[in-house]
PDB file of N, CA and C in Angstrom:
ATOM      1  N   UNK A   1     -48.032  67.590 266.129  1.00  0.00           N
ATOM      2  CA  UNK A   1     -49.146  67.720 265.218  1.00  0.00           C
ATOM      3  C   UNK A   1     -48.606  68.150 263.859  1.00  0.00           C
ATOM      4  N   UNK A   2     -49.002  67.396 262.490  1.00  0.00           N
ATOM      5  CA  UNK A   2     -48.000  67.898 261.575  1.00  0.00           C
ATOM      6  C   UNK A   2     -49.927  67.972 260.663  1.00  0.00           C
ATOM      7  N   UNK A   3     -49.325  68.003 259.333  1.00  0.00           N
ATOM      8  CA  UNK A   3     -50.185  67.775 258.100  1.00  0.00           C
ATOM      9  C   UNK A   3     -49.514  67.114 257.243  1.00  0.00           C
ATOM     10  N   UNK A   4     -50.391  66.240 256.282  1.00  0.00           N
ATOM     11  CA  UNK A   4     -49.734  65.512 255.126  1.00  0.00           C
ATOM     12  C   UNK A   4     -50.686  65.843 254.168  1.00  0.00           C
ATOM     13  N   UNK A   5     -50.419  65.955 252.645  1.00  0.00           N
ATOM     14  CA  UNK A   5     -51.073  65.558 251.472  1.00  0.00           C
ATOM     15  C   UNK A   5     -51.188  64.483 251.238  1.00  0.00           C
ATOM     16  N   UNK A   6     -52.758  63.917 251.300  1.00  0.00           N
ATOM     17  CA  UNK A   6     -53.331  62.676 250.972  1.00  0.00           C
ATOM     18  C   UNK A   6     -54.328  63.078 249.756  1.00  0.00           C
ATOM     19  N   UNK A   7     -54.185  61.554 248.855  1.00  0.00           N
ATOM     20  CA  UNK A   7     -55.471  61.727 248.026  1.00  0.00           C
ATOM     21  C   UNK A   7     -56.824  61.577 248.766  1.00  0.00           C
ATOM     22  N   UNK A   8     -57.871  62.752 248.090  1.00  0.00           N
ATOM     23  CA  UNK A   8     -59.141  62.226 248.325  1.00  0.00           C
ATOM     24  C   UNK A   8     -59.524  60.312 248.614  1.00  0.00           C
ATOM     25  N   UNK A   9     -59.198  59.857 247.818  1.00  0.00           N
ATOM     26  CA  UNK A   9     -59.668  58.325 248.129  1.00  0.00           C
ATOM     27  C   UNK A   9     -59.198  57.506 249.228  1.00  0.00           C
ATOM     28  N   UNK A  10     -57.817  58.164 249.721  1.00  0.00           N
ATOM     29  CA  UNK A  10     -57.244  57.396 251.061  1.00  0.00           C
ATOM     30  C   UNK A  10     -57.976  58.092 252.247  1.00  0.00           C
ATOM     31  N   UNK A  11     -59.038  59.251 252.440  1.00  0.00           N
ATOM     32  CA  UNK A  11     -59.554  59.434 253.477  1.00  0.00           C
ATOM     33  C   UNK A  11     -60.461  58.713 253.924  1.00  0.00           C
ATOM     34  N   UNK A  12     -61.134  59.307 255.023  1.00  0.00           N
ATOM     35  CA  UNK A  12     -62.005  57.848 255.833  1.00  0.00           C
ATOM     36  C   UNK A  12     -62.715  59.358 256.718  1.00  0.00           C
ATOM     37  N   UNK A  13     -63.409  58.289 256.983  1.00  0.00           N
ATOM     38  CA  UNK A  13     -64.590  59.243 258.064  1.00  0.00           C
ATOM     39  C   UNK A  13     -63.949  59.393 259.298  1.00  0.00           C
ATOM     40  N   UNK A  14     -64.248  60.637 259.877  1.00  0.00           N
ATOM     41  CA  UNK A  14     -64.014  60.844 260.856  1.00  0.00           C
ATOM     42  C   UNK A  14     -62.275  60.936 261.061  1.00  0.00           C
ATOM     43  N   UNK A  15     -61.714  61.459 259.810  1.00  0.00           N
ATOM     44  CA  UNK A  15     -60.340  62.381 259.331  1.00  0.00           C
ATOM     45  C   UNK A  15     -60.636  63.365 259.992  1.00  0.00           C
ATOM     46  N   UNK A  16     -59.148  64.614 260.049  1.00  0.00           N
ATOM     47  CA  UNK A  16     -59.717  65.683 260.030  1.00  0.00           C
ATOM     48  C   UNK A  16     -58.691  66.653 258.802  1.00  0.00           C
ATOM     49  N   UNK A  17     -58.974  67.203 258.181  1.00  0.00           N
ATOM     50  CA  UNK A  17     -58.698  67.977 257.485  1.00  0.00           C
ATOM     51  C   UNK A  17     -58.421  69.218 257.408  1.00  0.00           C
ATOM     52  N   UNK A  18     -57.251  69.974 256.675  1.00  0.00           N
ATOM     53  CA  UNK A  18     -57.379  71.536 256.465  1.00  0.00           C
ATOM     54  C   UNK A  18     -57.699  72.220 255.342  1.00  0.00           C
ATOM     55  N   UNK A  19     -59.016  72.478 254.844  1.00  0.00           N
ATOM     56  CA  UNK A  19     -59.077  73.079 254.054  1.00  0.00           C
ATOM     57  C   UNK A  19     -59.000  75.023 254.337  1.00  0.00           C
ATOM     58  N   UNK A  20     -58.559  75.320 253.074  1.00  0.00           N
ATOM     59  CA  UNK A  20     -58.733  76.821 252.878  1.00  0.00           C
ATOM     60  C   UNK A  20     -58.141  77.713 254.749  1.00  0.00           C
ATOM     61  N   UNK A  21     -57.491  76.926 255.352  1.00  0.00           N
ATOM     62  CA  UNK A  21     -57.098  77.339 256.727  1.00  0.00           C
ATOM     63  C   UNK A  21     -57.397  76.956 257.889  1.00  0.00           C
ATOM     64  N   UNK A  22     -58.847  76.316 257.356  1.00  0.00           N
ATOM     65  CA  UNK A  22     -59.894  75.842 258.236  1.00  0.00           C
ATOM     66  C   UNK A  22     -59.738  74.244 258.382  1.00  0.00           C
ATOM     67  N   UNK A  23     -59.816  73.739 259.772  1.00  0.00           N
ATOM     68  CA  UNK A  23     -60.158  72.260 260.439  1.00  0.00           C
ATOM     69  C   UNK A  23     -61.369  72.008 260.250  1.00  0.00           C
ATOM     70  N   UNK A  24     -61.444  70.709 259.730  1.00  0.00           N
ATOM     71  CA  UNK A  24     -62.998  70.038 259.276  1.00  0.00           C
ATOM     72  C   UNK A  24     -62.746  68.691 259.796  1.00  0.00           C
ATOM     73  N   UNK A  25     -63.921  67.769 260.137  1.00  0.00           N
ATOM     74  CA  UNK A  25     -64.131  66.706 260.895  1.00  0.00           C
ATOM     75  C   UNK A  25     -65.048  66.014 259.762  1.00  0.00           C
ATOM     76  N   UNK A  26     -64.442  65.082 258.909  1.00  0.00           N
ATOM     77  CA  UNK A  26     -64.887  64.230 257.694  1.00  0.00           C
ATOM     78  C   UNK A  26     -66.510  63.288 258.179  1.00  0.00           C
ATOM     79  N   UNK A  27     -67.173  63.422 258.017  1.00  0.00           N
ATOM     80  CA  UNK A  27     -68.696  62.802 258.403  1.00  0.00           C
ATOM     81  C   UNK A  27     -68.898  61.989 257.408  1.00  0.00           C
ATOM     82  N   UNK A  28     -68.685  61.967 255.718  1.00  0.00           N
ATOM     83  CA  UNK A  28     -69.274  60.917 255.051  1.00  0.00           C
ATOM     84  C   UNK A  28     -68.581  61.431 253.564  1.00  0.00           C
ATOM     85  N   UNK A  29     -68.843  60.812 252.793  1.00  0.00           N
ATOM     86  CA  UNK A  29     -68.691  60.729 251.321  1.00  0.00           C
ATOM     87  C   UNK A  29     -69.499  61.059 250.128  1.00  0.00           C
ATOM     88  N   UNK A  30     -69.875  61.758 249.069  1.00  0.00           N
ATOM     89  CA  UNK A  30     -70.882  61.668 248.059  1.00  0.00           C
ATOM     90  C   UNK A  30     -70.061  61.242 246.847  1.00  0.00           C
ATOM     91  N   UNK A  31     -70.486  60.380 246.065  1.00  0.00           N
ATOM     92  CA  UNK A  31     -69.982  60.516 244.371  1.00  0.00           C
ATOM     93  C   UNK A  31     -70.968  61.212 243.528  1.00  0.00           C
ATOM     94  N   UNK A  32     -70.788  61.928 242.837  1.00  0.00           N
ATOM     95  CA  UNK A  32     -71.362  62.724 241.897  1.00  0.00           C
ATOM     96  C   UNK A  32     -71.151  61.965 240.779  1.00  0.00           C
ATOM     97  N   UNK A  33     -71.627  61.085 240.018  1.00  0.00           N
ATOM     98  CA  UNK A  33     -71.963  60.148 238.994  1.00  0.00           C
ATOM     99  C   UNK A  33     -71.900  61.203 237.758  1.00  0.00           C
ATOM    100  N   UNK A  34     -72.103  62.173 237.786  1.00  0.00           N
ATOM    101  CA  UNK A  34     -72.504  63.236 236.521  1.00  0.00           C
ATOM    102  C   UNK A  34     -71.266  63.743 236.158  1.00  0.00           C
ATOM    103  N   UNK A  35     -70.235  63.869 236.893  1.00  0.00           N
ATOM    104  CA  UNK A  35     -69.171  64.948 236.712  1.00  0.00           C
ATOM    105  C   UNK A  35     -67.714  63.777 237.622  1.00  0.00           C
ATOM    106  N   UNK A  36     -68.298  62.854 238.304  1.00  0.00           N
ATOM    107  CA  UNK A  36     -67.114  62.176 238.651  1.00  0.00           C
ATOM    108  C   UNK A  36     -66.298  62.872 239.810  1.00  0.00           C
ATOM    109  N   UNK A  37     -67.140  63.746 240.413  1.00  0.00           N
ATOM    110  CA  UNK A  37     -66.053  64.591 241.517  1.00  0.00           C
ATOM    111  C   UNK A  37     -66.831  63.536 242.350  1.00  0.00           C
ATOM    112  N   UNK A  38     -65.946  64.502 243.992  1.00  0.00           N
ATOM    113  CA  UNK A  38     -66.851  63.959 245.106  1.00  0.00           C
ATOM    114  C   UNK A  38     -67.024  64.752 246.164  1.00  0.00           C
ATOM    115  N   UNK A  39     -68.045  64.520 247.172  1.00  0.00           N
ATOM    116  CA  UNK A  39     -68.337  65.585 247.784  1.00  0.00           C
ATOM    117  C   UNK A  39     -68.075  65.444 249.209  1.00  0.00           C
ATOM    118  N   UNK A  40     -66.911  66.038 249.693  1.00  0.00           N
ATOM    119  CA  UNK A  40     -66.743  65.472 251.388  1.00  0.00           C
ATOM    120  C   UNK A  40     -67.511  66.189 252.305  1.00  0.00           C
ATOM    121  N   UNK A  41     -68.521  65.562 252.634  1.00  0.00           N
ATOM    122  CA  UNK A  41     -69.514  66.068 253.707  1.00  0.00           C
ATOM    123  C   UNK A  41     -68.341  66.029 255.119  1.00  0.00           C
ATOM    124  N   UNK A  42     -68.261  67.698 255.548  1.00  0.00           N
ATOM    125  CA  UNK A  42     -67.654  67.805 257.092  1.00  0.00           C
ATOM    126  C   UNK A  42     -68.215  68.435 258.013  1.00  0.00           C
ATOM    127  N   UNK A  43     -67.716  68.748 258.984  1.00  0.00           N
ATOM    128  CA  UNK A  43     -68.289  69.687 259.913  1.00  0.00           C
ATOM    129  C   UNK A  43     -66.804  70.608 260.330  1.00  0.00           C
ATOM    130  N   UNK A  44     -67.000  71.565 260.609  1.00  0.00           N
ATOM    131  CA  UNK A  44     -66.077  72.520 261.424  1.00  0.00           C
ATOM    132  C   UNK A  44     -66.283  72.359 262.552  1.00  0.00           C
ATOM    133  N   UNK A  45     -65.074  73.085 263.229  1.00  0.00           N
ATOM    134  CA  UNK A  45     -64.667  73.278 264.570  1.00  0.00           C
ATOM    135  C   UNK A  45     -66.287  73.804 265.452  1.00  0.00           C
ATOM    136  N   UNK A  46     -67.273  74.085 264.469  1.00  0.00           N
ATOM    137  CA  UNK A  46     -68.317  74.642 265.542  1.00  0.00           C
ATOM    138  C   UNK A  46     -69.279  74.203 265.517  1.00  0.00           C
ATOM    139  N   UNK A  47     -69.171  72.629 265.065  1.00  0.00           N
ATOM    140  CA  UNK A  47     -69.985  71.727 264.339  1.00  0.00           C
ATOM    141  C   UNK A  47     -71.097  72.067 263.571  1.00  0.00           C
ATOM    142  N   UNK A  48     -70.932  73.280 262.438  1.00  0.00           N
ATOM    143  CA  UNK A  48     -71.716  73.457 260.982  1.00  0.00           C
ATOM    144  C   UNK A  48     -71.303  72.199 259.922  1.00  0.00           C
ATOM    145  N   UNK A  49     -72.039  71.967 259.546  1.00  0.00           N
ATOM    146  CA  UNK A  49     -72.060  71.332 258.187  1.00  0.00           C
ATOM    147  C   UNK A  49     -71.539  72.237 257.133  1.00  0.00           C
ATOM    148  N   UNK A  50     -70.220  71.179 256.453  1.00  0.00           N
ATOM    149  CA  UNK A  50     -69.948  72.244 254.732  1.00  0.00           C
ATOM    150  C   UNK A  50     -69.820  70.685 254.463  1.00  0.00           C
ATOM    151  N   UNK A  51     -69.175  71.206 252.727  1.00  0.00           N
ATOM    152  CA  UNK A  51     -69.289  70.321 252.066  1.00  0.00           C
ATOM    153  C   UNK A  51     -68.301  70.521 250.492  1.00  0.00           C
ATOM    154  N   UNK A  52     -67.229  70.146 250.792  1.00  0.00           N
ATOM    155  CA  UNK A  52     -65.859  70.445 250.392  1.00  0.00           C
ATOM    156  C   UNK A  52     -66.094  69.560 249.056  1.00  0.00           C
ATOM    157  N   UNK A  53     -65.743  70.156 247.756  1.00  0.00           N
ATOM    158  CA  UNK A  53     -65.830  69.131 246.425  1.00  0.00           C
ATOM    159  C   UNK A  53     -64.330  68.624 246.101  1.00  0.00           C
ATOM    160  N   UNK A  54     -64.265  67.977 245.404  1.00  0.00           N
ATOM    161  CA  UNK A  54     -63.185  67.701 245.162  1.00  0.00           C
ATOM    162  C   UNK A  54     -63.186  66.983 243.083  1.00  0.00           C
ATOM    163  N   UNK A  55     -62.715  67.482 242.361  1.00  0.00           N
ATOM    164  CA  UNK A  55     -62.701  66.767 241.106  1.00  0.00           C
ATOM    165  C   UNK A  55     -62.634  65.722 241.178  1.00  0.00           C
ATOM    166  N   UNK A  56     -61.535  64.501 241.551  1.00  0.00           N
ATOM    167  CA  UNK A  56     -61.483  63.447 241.228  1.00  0.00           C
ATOM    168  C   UNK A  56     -60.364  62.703 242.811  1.00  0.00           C
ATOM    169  N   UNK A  57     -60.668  61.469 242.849  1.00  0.00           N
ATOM    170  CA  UNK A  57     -60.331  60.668 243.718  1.00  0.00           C
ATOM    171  C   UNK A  57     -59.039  61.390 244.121  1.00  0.00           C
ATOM    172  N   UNK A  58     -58.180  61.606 243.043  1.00  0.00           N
ATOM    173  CA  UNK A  58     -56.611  61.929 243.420  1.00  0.00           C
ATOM    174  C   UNK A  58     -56.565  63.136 243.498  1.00  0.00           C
ATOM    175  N   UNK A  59     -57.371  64.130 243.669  1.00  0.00           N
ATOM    176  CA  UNK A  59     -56.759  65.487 244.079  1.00  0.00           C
ATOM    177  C   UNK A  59     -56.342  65.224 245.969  1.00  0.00           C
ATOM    178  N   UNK A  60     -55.479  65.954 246.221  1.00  0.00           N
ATOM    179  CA  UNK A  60     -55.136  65.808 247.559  1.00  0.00           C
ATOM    180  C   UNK A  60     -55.013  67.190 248.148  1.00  0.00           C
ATOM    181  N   UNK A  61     -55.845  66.501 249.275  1.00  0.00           N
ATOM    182  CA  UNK A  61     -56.155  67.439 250.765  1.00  0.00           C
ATOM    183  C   UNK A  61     -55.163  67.370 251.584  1.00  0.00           C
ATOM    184  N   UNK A  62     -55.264  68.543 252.741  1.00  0.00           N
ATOM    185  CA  UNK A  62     -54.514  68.338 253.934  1.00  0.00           C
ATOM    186  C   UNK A  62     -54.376  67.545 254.668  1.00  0.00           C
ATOM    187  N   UNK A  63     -54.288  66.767 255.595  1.00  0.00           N
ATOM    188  CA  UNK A  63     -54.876  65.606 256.073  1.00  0.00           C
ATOM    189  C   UNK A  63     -54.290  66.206 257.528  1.00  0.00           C
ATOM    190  N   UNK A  64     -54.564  66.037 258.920  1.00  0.00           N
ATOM    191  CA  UNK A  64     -54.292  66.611 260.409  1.00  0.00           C
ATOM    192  C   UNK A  64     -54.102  65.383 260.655  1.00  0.00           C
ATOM    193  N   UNK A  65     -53.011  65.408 260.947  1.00  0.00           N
ATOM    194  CA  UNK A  65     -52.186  63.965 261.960  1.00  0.00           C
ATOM    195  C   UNK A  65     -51.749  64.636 263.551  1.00  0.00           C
ATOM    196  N   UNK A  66     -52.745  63.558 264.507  1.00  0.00           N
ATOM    197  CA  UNK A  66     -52.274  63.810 265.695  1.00  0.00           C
ATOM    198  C   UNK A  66     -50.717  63.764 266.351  1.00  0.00           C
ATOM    199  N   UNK A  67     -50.684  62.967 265.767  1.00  0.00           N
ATOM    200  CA  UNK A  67     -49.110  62.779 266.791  1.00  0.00           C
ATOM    201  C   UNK A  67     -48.324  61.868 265.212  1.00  0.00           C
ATOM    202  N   UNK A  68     -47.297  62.761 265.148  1.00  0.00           N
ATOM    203  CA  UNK A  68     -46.342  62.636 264.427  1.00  0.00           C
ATOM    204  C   UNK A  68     -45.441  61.007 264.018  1.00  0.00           C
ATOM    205  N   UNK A  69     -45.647  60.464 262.716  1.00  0.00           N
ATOM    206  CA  UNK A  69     -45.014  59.101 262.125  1.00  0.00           C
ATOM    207  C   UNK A  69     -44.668  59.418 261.221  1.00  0.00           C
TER     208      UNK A  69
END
């Protein structure tokens, strides 16, 4: 099990992610038209809803890779 830095725009639904320490399970996408960020709708490990922003396509997240390439 490793992690990589990916840009926001190479994720996909149903990623899973580490933000801030925490595992999140990617559910969907928002663009914010006003400000150009975007908004990654996830769920945690206890299936709550958050909702992780991000400035722009290329900031990069953690990304959780199952099995190591």
């Amino acid at each position: 099990m490793t992690t990589e830095q990916m840009e926001v725009f190479s994720l996909e639904e149903g990623d899973q992610i580490i933000h801030c320490g925490e595992m999140y399970l990617i559910t969907s996408f928002e663009n914010d038209s006003d400000t150009g960020g975007i908004r990654i709708i996830c769920s945690d490990e206890e299936g709550y809803r958050r909702v992780i922003w991000a400035a722009s396509p290329m900031d990069k997240m953690s990304l959780f890779c199952d099995v190591d390439h």
